[in-house]
C-alpha atoms as a PDB file:
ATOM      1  CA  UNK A   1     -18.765 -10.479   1.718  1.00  0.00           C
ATOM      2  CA  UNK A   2     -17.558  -6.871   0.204  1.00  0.00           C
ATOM      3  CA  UNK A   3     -16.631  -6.435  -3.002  1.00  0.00           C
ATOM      4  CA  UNK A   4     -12.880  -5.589  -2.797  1.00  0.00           C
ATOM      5  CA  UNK A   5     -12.936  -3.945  -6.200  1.00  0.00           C
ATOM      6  CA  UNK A   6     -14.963  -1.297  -4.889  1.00  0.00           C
ATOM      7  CA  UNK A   7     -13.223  -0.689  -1.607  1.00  0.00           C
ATOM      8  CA  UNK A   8      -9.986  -0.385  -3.631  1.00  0.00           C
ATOM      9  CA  UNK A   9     -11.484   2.177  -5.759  1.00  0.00           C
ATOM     10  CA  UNK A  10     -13.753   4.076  -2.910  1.00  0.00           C
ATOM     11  CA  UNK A  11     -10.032   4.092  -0.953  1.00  0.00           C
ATOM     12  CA  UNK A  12      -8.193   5.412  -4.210  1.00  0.00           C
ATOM     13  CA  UNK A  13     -11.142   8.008  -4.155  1.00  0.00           C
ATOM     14  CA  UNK A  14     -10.009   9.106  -0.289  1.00  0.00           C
ATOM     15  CA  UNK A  15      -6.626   9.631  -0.934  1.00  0.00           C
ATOM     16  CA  UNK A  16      -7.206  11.762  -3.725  1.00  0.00           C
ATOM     17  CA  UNK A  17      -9.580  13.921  -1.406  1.00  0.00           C
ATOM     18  CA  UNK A  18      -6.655  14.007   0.937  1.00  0.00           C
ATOM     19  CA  UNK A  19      -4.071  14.955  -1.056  1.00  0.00           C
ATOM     20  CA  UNK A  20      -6.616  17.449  -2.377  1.00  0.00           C
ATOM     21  CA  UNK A  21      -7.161  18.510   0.985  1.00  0.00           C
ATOM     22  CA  UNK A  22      -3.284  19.043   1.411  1.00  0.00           C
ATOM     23  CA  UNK A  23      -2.386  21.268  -1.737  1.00  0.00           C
ATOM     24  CA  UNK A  24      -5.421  24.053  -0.363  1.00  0.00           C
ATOM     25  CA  UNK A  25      -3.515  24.209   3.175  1.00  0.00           C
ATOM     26  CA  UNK A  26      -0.513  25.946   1.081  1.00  0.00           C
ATOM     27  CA  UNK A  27      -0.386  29.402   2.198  1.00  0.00           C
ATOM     28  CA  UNK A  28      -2.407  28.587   5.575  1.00  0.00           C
ATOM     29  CA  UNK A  29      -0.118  28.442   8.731  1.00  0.00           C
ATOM     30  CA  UNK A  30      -2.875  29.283  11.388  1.00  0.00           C
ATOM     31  CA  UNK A  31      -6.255  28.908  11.758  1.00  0.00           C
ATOM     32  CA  UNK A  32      -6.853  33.130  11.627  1.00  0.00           C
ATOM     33  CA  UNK A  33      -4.902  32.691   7.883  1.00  0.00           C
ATOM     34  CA  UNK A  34      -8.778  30.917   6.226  1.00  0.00           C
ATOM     35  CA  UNK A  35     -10.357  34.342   7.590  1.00  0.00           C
ATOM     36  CA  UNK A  36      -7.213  36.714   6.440  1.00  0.00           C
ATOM     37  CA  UNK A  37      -8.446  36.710   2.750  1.00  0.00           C
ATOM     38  CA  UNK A  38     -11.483  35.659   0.754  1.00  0.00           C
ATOM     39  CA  UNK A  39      -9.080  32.935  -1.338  1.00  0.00           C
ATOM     40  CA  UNK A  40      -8.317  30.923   2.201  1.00  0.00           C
ATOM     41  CA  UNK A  41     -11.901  31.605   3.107  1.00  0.00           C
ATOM     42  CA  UNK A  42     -13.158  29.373  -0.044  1.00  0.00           C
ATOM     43  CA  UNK A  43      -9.654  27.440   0.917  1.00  0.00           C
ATOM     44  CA  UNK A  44     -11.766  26.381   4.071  1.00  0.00           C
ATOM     45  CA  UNK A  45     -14.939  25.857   2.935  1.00  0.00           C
ATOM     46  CA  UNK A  46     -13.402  23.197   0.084  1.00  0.00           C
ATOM     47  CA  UNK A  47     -11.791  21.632   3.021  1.00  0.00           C
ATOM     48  CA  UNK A  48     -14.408  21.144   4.917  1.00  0.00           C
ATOM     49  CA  UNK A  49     -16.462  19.572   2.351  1.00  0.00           C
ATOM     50  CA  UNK A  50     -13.682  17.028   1.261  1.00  0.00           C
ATOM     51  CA  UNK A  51     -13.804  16.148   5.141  1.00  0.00           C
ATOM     52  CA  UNK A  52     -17.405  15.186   4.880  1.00  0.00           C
ATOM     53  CA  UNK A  53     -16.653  13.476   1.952  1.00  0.00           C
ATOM     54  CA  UNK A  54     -13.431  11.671   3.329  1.00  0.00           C
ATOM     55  CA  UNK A  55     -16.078  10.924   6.490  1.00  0.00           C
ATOM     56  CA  UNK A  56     -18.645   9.867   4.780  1.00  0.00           C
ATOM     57  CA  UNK A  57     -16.635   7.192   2.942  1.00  0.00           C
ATOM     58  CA  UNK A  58     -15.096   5.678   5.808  1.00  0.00           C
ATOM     59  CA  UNK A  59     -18.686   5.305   7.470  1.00  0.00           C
ATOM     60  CA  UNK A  60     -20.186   3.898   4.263  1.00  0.00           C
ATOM     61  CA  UNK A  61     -16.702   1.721   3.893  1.00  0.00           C
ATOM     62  CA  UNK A  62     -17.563   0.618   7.993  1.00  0.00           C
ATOM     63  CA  UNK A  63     -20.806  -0.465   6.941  1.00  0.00           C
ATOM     64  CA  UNK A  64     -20.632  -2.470   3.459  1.00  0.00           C
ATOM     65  CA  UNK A  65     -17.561  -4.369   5.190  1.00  0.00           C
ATOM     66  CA  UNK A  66     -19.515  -5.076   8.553  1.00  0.00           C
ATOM     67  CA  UNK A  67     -16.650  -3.381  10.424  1.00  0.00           C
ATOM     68  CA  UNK A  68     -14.100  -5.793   9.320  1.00  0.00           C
ATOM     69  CA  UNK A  69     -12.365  -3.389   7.299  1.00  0.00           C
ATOM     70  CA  UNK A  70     -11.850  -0.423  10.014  1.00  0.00           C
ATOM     71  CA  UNK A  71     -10.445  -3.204  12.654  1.00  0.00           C
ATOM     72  CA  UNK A  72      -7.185  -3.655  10.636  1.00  0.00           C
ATOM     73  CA  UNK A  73      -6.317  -0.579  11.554  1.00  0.00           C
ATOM     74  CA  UNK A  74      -6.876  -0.209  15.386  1.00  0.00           C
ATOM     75  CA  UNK A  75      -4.472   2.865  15.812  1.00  0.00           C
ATOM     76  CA  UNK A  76      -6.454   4.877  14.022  1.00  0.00           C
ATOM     77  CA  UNK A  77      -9.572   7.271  15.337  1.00  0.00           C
ATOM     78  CA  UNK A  78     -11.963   5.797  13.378  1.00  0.00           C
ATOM     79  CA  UNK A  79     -14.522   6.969  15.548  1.00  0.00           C
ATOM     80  CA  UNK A  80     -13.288  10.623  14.954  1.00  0.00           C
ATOM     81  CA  UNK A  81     -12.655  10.575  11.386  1.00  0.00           C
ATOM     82  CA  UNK A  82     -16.389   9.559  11.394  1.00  0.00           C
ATOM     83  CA  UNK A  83     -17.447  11.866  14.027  1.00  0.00           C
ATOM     84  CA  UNK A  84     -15.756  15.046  12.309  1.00  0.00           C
ATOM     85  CA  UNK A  85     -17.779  14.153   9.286  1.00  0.00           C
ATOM     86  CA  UNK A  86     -21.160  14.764  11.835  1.00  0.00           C
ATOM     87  CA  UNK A  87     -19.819  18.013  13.075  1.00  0.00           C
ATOM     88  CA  UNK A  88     -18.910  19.537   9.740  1.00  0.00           C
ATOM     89  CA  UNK A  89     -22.319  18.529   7.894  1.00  0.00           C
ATOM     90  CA  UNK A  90     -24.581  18.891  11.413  1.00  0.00           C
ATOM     91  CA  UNK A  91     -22.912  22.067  13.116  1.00  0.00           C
ATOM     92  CA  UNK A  92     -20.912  23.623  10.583  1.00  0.00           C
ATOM     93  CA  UNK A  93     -21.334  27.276  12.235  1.00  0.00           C
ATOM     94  CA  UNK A  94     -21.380  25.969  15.334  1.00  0.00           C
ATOM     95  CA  UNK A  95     -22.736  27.749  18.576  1.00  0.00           C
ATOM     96  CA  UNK A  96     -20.188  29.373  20.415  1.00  0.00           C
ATOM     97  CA  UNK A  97     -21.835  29.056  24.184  1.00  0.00           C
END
C-alpha cells in the first residue's frame, strides 16, 4: 500500500510545476518566439526542465502505487507524459536526420 500523504503532496508538487510552467509561456505564441530573444530562450530551457520534473513524478508516482494510481485516469497519455520526460532528459538537442 502507498502512502496517500505523500502522493497528495508529490501531486500538490506537479501542479505547482504546471502552473509554473504556464506563467513562462506568457509572451510565447509560436515555437520560433523561445529563439526570438535570449529571455524566451531561458523561458524554454525552464520549461523543459519542469517537464522532466512533472515526468519524472508521474513515473515515480506509477511505480510506488503499482500502477493503481495512473488507471483512474484512463483518458489521459500517461504513457506520453512519461515518455516526454525520456526525450527531454535523453535527446534534448535532438538529431535532426
Amino acid at each position: 500500500m502507498y502512502d496517500k500523504l505523500l502522493l497528495e503532496e508529490k501531486l500538490e508538487q506537479i501542479l505547482d510545476a504546471v502552473e509554473r510552467i504556464n506563467r513562462r509561456f506568457v509572451g510565447v505564441t509560436t515555437p520560433n518566439d523561445f529563439l526570438a530573444t535570449d529571455i524566451n530562450h531561458d523561458k524554454l530551457d525552464a520549461i523543459a526542465m519542469l517537464l522532466i520534473a512533472v515526468g519524472e513524478s508521474f513515473k515515480k508516482i506509477d511505480k510506488e502505487t503499482e500502477g493503481s494510481f495512473l488507471k483512474k485516469y484512463p483518458d489521459i497519455d500517461w504513457k506520453g507524459v512519461i515518455g516526454l520526460r525520456n526525450i527531454l532528459a535523453h535527446d534534448y538537442f535532438g538529431s535532426v536526420c
